[in-house]
C-alpha atoms as a PDB file:
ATOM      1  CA  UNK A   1      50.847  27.781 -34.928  1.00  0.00           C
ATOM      2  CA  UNK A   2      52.118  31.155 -34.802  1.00  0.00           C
ATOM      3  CA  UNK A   3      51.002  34.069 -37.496  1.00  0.00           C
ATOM      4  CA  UNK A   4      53.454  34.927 -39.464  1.00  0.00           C
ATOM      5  CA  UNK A   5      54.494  38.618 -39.665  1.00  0.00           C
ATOM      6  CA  UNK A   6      52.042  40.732 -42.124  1.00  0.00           C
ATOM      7  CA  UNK A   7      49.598  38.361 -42.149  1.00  0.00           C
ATOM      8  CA  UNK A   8      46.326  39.413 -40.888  1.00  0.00           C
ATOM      9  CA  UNK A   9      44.589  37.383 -38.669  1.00  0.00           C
ATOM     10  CA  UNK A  10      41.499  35.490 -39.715  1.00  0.00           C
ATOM     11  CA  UNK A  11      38.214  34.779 -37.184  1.00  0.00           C
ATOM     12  CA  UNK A  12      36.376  31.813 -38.585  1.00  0.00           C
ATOM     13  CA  UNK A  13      32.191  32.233 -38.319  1.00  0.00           C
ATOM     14  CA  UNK A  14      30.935  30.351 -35.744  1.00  0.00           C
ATOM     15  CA  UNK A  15      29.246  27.080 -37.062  1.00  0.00           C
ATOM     16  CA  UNK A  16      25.444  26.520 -36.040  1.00  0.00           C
ATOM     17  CA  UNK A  17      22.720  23.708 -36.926  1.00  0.00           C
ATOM     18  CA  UNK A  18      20.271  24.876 -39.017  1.00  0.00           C
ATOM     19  CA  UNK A  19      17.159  22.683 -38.124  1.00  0.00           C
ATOM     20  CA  UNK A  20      15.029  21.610 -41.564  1.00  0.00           C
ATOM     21  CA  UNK A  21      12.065  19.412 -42.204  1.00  0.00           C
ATOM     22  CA  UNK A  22      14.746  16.307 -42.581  1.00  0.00           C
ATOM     23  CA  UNK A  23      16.071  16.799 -39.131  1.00  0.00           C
ATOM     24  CA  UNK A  24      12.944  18.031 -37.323  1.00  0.00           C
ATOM     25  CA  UNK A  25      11.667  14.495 -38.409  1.00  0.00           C
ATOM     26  CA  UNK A  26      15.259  12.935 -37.672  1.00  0.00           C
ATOM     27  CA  UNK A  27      14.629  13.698 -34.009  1.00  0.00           C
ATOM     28  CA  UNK A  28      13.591  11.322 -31.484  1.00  0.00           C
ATOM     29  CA  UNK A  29       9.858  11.740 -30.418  1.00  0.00           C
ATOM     30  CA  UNK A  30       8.105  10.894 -26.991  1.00  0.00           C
ATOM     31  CA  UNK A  31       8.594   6.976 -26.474  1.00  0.00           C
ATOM     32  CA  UNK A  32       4.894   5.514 -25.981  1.00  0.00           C
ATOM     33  CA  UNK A  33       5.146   3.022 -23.985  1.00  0.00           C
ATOM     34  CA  UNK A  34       6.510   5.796 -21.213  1.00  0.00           C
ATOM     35  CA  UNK A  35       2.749   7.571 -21.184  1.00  0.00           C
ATOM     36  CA  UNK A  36       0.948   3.987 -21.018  1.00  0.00           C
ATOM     37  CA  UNK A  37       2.901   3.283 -17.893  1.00  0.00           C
ATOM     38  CA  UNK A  38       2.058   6.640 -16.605  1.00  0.00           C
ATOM     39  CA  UNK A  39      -1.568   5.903 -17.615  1.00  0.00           C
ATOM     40  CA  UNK A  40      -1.153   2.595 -15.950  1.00  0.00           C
ATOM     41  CA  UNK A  41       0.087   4.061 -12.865  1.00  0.00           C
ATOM     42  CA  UNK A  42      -2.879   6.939 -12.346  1.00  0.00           C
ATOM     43  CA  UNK A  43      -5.049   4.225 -13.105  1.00  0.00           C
ATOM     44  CA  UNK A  44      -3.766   1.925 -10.315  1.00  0.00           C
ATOM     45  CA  UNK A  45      -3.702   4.684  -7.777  1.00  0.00           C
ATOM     46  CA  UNK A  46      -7.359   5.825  -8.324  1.00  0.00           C
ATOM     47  CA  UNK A  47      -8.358   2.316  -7.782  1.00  0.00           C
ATOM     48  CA  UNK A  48      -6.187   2.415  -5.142  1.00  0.00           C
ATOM     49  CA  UNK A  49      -8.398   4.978  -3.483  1.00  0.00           C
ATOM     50  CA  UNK A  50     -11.644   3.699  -4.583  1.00  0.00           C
ATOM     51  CA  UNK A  51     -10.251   0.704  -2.778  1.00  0.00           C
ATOM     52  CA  UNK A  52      -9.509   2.871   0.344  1.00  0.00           C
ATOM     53  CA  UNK A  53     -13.140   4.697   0.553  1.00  0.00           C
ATOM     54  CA  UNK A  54     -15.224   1.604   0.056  1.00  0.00           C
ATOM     55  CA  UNK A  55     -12.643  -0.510   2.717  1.00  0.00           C
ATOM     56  CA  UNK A  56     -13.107   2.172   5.033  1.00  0.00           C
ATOM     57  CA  UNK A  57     -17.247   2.522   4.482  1.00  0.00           C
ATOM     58  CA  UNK A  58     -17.383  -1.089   4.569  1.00  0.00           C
ATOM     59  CA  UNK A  59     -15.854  -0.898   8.470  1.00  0.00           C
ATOM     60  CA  UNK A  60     -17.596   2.077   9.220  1.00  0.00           C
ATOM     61  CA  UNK A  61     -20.953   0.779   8.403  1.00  0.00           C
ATOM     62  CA  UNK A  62     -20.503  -2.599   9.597  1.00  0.00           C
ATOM     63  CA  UNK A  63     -23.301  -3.668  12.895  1.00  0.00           C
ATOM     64  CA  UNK A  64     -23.784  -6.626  14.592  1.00  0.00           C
ATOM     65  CA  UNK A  65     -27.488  -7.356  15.608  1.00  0.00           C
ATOM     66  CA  UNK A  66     -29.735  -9.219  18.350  1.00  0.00           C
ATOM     67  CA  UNK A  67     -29.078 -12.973  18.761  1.00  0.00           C
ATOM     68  CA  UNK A  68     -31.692 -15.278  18.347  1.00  0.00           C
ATOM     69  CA  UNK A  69     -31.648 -16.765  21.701  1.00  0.00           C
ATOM     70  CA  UNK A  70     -31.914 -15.963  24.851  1.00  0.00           C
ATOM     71  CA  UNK A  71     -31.854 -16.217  28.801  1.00  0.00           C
ATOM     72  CA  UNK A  72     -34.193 -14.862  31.737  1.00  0.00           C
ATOM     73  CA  UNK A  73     -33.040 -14.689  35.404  1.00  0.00           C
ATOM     74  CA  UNK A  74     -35.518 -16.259  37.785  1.00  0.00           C
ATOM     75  CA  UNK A  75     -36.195 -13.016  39.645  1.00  0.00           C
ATOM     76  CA  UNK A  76     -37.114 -11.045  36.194  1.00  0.00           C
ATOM     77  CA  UNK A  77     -40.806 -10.696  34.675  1.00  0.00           C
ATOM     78  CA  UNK A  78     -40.870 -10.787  31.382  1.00  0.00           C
ATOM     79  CA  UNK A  79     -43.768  -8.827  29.867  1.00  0.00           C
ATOM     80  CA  UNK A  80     -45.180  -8.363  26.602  1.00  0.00           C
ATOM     81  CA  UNK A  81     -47.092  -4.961  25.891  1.00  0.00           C
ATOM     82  CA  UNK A  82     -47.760  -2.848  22.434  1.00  0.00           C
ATOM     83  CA  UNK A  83     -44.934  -5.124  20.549  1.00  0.00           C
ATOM     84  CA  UNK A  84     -42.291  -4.251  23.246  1.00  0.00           C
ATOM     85  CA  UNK A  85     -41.002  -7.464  24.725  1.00  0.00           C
ATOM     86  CA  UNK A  86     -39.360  -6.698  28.433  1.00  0.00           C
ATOM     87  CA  UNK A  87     -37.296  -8.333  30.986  1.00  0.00           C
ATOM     88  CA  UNK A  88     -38.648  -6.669  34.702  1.00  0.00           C
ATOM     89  CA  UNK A  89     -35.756  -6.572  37.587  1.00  0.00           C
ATOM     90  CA  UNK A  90     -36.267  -5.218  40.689  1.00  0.00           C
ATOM     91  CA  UNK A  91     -35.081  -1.801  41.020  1.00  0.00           C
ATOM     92  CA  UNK A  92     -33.474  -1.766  44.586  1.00  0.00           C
ATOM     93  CA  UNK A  93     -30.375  -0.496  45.792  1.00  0.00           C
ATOM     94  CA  UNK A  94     -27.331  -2.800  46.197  1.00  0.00           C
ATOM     95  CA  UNK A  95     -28.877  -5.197  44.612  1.00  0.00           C
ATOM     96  CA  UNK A  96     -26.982  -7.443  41.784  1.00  0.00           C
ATOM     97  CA  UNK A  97     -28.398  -8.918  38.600  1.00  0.00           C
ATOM     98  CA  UNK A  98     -27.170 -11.118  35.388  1.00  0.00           C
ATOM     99  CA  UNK A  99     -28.662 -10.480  32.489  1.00  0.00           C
ATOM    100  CA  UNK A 100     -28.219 -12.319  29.330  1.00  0.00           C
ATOM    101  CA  UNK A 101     -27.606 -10.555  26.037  1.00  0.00           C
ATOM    102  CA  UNK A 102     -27.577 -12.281  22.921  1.00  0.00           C
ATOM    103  CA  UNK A 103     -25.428 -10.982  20.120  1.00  0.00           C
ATOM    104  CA  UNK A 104     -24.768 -11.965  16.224  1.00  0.00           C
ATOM    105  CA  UNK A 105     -22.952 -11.013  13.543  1.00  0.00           C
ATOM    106  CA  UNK A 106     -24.767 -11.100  10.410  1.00  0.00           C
ATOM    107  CA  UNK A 107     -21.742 -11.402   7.926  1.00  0.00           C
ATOM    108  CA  UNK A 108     -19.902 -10.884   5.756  1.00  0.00           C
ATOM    109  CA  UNK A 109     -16.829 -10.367   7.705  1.00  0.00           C
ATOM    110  CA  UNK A 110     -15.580 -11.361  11.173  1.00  0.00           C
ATOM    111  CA  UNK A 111     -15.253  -9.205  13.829  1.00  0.00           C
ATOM    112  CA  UNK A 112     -13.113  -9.035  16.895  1.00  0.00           C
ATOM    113  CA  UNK A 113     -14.912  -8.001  20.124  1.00  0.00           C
ATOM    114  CA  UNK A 114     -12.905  -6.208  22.595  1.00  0.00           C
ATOM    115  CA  UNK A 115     -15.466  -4.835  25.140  1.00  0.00           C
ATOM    116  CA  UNK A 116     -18.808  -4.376  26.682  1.00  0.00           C
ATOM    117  CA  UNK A 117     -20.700  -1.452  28.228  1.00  0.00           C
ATOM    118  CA  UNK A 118     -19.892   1.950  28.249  1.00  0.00           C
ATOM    119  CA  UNK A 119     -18.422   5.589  30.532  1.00  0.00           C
ATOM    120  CA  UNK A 120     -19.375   4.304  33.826  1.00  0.00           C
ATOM    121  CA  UNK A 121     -20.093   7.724  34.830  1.00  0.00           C
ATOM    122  CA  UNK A 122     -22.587   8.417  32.154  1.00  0.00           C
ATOM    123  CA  UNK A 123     -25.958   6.622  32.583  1.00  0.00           C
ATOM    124  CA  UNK A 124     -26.556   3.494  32.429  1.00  0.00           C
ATOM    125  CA  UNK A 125     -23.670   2.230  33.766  1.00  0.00           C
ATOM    126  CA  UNK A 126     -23.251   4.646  36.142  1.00  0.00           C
ATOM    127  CA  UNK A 127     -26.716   3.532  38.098  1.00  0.00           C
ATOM    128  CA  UNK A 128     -26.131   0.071  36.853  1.00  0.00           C
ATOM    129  CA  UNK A 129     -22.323  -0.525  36.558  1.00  0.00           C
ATOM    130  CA  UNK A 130     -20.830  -3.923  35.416  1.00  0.00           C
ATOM    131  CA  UNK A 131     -19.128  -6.015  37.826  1.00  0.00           C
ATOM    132  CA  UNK A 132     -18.597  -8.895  35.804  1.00  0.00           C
ATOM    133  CA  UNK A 133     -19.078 -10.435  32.246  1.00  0.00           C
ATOM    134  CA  UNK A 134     -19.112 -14.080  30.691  1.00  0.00           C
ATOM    135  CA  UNK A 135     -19.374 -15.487  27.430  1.00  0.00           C
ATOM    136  CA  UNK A 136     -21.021 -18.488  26.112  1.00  0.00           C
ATOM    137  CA  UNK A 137     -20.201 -19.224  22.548  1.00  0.00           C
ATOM    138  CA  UNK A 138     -22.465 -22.826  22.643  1.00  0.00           C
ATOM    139  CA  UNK A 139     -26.113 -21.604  21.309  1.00  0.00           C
ATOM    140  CA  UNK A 140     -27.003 -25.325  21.954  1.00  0.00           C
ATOM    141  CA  UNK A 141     -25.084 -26.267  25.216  1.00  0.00           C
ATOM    142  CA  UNK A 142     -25.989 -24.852  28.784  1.00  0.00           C
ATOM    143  CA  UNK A 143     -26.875 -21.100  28.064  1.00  0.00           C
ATOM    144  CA  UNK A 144     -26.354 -20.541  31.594  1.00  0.00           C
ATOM    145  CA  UNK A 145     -22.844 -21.094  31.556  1.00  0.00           C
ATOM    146  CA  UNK A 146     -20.149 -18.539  30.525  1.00  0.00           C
ATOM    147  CA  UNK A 147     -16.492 -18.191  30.394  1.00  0.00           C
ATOM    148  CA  UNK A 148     -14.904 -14.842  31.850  1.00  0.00           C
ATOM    149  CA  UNK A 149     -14.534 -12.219  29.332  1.00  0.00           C
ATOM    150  CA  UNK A 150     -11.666 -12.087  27.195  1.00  0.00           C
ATOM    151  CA  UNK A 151     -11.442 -10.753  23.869  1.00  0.00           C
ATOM    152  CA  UNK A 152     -12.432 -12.813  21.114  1.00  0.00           C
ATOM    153  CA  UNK A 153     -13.685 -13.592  17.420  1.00  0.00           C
ATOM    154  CA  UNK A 154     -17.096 -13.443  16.523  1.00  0.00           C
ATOM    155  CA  UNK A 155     -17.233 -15.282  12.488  1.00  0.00           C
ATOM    156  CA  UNK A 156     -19.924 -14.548  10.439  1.00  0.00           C
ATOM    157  CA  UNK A 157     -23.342 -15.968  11.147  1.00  0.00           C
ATOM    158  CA  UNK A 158     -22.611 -16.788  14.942  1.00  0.00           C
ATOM    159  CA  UNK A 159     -24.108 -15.887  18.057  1.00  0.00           C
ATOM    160  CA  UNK A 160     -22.967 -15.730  21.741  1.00  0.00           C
ATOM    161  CA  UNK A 161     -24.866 -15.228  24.451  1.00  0.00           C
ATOM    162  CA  UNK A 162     -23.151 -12.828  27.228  1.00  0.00           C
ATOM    163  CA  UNK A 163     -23.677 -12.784  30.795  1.00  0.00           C
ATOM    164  CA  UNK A 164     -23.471  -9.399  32.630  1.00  0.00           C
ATOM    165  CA  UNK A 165     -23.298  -9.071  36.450  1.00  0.00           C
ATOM    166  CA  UNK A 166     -24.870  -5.182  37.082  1.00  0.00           C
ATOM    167  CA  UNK A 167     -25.415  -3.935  40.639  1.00  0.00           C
ATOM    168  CA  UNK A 168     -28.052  -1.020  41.271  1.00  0.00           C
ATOM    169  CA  UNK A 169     -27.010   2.088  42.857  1.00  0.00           C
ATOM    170  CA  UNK A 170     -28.074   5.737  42.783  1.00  0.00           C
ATOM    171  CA  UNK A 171     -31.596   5.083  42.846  1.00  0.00           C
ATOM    172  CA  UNK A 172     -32.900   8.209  43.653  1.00  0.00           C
ATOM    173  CA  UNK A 173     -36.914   7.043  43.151  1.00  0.00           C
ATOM    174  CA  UNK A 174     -38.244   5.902  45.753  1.00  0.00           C
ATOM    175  CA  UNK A 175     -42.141   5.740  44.886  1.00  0.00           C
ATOM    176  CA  UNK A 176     -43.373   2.221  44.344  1.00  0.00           C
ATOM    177  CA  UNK A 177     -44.112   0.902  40.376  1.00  0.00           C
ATOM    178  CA  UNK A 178     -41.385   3.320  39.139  1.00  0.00           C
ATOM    179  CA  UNK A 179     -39.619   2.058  36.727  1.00  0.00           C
ATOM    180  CA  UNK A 180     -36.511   2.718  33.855  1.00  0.00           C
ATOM    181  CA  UNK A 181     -35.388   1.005  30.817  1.00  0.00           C
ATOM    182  CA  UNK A 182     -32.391   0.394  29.327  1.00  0.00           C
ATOM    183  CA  UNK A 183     -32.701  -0.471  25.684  1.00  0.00           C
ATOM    184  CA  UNK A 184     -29.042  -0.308  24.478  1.00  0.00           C
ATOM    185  CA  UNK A 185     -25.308  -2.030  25.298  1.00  0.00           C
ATOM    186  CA  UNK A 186     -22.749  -0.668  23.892  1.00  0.00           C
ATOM    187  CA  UNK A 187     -20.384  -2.954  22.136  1.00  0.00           C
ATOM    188  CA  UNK A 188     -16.668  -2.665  21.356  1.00  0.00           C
ATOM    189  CA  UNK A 189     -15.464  -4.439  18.063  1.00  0.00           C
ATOM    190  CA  UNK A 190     -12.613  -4.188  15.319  1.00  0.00           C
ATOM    191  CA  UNK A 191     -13.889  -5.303  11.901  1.00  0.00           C
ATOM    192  CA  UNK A 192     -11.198  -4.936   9.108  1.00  0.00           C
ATOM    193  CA  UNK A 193      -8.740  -3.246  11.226  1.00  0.00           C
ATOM    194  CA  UNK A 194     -10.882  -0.455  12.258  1.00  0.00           C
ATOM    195  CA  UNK A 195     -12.249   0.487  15.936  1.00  0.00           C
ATOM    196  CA  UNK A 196     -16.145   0.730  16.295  1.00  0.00           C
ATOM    197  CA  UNK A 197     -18.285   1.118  19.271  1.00  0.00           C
ATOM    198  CA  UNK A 198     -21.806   0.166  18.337  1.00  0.00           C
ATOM    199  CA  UNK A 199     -25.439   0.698  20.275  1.00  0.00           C
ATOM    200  CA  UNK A 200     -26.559  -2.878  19.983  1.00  0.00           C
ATOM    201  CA  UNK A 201     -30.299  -2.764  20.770  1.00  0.00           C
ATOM    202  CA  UNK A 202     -31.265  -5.615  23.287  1.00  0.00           C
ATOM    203  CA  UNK A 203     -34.056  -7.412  22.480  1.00  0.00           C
ATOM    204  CA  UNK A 204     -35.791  -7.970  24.893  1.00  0.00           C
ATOM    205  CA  UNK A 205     -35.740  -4.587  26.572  1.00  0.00           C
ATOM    206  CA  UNK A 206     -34.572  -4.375  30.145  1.00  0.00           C
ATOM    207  CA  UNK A 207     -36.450  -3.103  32.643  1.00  0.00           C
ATOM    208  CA  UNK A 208     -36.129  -2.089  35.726  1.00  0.00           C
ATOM    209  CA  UNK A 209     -38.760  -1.626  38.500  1.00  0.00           C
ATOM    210  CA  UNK A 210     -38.913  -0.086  41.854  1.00  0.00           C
ATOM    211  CA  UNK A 211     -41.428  -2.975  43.619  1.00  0.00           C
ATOM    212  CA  UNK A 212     -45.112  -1.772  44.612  1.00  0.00           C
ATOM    213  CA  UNK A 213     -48.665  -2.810  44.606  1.00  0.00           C
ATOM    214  CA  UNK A 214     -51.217  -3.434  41.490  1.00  0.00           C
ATOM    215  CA  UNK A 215     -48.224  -1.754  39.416  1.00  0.00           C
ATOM    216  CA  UNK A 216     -49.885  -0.988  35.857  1.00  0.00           C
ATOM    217  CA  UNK A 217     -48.431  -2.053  32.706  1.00  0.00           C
END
């Protein structure tokens, strides 16, 4: 609408909410049920990683242990001295030898075992290096036997017994009676998804001794 001539114009105030006690209490406050889901979901992720840390020190500190049976070549001693129980091979050069290990898993959980011995350049293997191994997963059948190595399950509360071929080299002794041990195999496994590598102790040890006269214990 146009202003009329000699009529002044007019600027109306500009309008603005005054906020009182009614409408301060009119207005809509924090829905609840919003913070109990984000409770909820804090909640669900810590137990989330509490989940994580004990799945993870569950794999990490997982072993297997000594089997409860085992197998002695015909050309090793075995000797018993000061509670160490030993398996005696000949310590000569280009010579082979199978020796038996016997391995269990205690429990809870399976495990999937995916190799045997370790660096071949770092000792043992590298004076006694694997040619061949075999498993035999019957504790009651003909421990002798074994089927080639191939990666497998080992369930809770079983045993295998495995076969390894080793040949000697780099024997640098050469004095009758001496002799070396080798106490440990190492043992490749994946228990709940994760990769170990354990030192499984054999029991007995294995020894190995250069051959002499009246050797002492």
């Amino acid at each position: 609408m146009g202003q009329r001539p000699g009529q002044s114009a007019t600027t109306l105030p500009a309008m603005t909410e005054t906020i009182t006690p009614a409408t301060a209490a009119a207005a809509p406050a924090a829905r609840p049920g919003g913070r109990r889901r984000a409770a909820l979901a804090w909640a669900l992720l810590a137990v989330a990683v509490l989940a994580l840390g004990g799945w993870q020190a569950a794999a990490r500190t997982y072993a297997l242990e000594p089997g409860y049976f085992g197998l002695r070549a015909p050309e090793a001693v075995e000797h018993v001295a000061g509670g160490i129980h030993e398996y005696r091979y000949p310590l000569v050069h280009g010579t082979s030898h199978r020796i038996s290990v016997s391995m269990r898993n205690p429990g809870p959980l399976p495990v999937r075992v995916t190799g045997f011995g370790g660096d071949p350049h770092e000792w043992p293997q590298s004076m006694f290096p694997i040619t061949s191994i075999e498993v035999n997963r019957d504790a009651v059948g003909d421990l002798a036997s074994g089927q080639p190595f191939a990666p497998f399950t080992l369930a809770p509360q079983q045993a295998v017994l495995v076969h390894l071929t080793v040949r000697v080299e780099d024997v640098d002794v050469v004095d009758g009676c001496s002799r070396t041990w080798w106490g440990t195999l190492p043992v490749r496994y994946t228990v709940l998804g994760v990769d170990r590598e354990q030192q499984l102790a054999l029991d007995p040890v294995i020894a190995f001794q250069t051959p002499g006269e009246d050797c002492l214990d």
